[in-house]
N, C-alpha and C. Protein backbone atom coordinates (compact mmCIF):
# COMPACT_ATOMS: atom_id res chain seq x y z
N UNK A 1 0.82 -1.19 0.00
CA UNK A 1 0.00 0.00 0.00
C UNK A 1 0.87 1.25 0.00
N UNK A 2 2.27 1.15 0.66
CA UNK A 2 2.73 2.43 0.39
C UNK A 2 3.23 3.01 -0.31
N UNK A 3 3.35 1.90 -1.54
CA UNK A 3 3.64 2.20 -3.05
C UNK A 3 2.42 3.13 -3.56
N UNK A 4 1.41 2.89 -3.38
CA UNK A 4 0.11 3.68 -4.18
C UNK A 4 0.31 5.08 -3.25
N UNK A 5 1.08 5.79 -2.23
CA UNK A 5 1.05 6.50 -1.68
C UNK A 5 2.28 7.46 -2.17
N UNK A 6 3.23 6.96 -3.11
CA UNK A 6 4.02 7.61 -3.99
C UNK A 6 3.23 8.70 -4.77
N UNK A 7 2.35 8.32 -5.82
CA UNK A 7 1.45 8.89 -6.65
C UNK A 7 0.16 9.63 -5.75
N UNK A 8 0.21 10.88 -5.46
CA UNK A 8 -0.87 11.60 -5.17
C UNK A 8 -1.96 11.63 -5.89
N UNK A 9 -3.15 11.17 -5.13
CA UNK A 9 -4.44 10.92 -5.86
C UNK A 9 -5.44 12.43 -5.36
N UNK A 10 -5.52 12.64 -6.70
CA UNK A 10 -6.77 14.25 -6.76
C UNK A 10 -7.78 14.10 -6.90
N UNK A 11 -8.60 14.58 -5.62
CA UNK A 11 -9.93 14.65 -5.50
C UNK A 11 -10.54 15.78 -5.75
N UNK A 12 -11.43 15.79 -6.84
CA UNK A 12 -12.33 16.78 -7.14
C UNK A 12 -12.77 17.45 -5.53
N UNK A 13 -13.28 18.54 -5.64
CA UNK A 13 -14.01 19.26 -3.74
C UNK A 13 -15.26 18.60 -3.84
N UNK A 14 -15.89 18.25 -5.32
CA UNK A 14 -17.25 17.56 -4.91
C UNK A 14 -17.26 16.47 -4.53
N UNK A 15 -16.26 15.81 -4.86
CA UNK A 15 -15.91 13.93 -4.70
C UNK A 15 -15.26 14.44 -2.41
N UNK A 16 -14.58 15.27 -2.55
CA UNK A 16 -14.26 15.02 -1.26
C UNK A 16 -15.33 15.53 -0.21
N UNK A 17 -16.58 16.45 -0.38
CA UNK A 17 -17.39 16.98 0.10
C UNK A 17 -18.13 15.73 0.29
N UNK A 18 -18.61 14.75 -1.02
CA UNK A 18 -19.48 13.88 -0.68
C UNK A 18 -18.74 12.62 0.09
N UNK A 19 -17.58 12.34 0.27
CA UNK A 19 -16.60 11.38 1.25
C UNK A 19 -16.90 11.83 2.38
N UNK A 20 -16.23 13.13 3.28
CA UNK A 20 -17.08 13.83 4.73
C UNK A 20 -18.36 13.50 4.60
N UNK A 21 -19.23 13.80 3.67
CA UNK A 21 -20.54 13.69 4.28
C UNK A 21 -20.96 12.17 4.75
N UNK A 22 -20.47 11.18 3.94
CA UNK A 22 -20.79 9.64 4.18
C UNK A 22 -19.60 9.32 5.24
N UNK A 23 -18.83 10.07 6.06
CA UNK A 23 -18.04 9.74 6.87
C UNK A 23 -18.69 10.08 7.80
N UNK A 24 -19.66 11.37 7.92
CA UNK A 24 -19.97 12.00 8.99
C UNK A 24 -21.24 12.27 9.55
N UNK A 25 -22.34 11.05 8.51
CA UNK A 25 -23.51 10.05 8.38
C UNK A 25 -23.01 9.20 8.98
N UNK A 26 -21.76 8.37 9.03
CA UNK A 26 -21.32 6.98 9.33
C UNK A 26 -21.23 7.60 11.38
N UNK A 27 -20.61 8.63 11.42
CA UNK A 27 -20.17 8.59 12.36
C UNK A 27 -21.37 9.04 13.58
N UNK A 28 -22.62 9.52 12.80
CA UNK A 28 -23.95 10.27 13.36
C UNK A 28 -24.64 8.38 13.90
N UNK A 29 -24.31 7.81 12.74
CA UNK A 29 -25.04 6.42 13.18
C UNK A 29 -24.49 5.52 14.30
N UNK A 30 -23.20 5.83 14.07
CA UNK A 30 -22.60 4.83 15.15
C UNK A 30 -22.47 5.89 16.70
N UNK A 31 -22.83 7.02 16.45
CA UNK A 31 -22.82 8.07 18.16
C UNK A 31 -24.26 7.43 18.42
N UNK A 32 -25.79 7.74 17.31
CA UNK A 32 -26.71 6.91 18.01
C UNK A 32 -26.84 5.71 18.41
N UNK A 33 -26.21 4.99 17.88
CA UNK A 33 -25.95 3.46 18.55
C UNK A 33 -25.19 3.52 19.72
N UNK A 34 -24.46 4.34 19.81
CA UNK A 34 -23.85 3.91 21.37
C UNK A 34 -24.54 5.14 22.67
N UNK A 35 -25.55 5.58 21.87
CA UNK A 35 -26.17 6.04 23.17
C UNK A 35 -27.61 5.13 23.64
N UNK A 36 -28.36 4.87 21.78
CA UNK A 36 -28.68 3.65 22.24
C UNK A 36 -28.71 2.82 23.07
N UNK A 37 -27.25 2.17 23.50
CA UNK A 37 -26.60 1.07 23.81
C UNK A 37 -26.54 1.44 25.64
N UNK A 38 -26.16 2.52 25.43
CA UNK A 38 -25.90 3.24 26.68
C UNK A 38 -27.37 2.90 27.33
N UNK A 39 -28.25 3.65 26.92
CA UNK A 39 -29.08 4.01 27.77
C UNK A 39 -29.87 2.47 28.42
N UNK A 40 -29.97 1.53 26.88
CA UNK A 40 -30.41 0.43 27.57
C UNK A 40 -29.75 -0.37 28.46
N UNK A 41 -28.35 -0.61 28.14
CA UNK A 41 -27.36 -0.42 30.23
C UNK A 41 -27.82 -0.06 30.95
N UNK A 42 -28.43 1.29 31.30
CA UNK A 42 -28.52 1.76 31.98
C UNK A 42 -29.94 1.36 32.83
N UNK A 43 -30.77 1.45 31.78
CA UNK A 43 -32.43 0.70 32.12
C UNK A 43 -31.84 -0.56 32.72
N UNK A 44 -31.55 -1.33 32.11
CA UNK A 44 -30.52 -2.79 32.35
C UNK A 44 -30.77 -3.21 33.89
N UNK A 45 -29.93 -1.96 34.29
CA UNK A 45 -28.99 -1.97 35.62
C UNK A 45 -30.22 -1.73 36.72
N UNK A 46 -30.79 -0.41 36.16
CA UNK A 46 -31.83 -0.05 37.09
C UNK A 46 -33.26 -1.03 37.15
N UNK A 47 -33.03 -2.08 36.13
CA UNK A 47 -34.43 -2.76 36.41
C UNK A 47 -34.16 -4.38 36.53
N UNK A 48 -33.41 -4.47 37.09
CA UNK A 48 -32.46 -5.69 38.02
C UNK A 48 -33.23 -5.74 39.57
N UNK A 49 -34.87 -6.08 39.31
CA UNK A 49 -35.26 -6.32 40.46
C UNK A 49 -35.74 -7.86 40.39
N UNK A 50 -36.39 -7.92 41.26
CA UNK A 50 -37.30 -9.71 41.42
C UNK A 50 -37.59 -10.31 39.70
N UNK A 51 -37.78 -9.60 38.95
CA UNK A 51 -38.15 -9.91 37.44
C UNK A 51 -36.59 -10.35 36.43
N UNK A 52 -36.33 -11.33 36.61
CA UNK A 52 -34.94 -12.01 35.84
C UNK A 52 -35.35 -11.42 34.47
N UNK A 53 -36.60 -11.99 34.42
CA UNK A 53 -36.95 -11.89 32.60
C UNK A 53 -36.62 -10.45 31.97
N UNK A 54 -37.26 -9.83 32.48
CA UNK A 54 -37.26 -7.86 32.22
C UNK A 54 -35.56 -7.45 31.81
N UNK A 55 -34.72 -8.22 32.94
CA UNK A 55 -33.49 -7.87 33.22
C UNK A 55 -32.90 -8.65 31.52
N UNK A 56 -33.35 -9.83 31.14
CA UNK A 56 -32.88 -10.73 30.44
C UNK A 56 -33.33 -10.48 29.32
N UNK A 57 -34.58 -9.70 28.70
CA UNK A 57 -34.65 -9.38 27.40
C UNK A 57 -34.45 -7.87 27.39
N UNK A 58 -33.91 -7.01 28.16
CA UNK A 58 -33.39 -5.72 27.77
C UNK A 58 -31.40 -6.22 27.54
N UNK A 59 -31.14 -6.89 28.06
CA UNK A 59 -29.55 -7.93 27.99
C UNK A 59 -29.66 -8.31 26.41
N UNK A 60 -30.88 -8.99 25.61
CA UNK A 60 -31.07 -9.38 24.29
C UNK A 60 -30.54 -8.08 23.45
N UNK A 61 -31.94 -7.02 23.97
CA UNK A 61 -31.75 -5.87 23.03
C UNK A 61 -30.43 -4.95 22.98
N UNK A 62 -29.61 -5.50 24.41
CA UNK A 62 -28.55 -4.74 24.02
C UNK A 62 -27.58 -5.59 23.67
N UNK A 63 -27.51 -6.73 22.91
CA UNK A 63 -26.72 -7.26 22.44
C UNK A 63 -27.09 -7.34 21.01
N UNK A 64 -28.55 -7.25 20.50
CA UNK A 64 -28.94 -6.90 19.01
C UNK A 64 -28.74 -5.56 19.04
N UNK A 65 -29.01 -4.57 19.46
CA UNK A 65 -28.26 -3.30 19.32
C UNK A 65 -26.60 -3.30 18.96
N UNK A 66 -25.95 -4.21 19.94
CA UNK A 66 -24.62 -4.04 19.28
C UNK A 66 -24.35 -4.49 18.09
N UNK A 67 -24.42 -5.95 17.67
CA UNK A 67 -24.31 -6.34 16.55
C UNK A 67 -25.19 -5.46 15.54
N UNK A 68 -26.24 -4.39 15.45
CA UNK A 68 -26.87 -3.66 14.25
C UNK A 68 -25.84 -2.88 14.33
N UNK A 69 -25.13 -2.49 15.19
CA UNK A 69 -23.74 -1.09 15.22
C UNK A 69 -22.62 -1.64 14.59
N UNK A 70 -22.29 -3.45 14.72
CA UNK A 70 -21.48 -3.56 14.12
C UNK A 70 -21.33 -4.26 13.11
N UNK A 71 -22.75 -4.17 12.45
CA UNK A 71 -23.02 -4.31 10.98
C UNK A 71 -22.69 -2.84 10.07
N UNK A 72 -23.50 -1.83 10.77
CA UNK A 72 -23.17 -0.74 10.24
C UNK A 72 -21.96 -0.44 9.61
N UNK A 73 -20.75 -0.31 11.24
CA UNK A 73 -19.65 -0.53 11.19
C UNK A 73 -18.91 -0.97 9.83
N UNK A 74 -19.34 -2.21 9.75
CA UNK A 74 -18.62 -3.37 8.83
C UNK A 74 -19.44 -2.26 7.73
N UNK A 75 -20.42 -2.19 6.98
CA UNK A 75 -21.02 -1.82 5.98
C UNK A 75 -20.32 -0.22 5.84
N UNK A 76 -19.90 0.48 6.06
CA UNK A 76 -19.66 1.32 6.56
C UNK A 76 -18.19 1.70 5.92
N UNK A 77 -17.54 0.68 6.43
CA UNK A 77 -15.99 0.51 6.36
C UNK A 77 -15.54 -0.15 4.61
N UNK A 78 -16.89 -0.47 4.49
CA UNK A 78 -16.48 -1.38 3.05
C UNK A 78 -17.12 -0.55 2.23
N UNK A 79 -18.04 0.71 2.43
CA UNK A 79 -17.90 1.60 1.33
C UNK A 79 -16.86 3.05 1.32
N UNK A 80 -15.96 2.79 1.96
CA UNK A 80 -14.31 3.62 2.56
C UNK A 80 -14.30 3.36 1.23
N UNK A 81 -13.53 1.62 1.85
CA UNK A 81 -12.44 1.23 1.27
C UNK A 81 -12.95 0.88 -0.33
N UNK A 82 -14.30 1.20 -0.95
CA UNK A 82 -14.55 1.29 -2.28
C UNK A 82 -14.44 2.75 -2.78
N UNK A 83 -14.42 3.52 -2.16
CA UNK A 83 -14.32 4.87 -2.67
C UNK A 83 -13.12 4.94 -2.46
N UNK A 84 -12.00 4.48 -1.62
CA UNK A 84 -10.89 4.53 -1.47
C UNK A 84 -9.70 4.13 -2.91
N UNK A 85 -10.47 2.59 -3.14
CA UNK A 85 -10.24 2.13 -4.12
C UNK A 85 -10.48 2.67 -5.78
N UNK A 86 -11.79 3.24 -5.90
CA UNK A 86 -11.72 3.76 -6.85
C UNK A 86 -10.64 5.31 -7.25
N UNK A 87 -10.91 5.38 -6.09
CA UNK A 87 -9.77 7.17 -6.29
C UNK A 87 -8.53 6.32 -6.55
N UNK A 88 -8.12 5.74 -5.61
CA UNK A 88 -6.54 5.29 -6.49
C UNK A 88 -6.45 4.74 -7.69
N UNK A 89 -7.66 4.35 -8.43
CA UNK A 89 -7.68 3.52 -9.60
C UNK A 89 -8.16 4.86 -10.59
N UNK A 90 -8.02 6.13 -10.05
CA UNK A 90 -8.30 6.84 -11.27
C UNK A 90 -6.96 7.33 -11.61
């Protein structure tokens, strides 16, 4: 890779305007997911009374909450590294 870093790759301002913006969509989704994530911890913690179950399917949702964050994530990261890819291939 640090061969392709010899050759400076030029980004149009519209090509790099629309990169920030899908960086900074990516990064709006994954702050709501971890407050998401947060808050149902937090319910979690505070509703850890006589009721196992209550305690045990808010434990579900915050473990399908994580994995939807780190689908995103993954989905996320693999349209980088395609826009990444195409700029060096121009």
């Amino acid at each position: 890779m640090a061969a392709n870093l010899v050759f400076p790759v030029i980004m149009s301002a519209e090509r790099i305007d629309e990169a920030m913006a899908r960086i900074n969509a990516a990064m709006a989704r994954i702050d709501a997911a971890r407050l998401e994530i947060k808050s149902s911890a937090q319910e979690s913690v505070s509703g850890q009374g006589s009721e196992g179950t209550q305690g045990s399917a808010r434990v579900m949702a915050l473990v399908n909450a994580h994995e939807k964050l780190r689908e995103e994530v993954a989905d996320t990261l693999g349209e980088l590294d395609t826009l990444i890819e195409e700029l060096e291939g121009e």
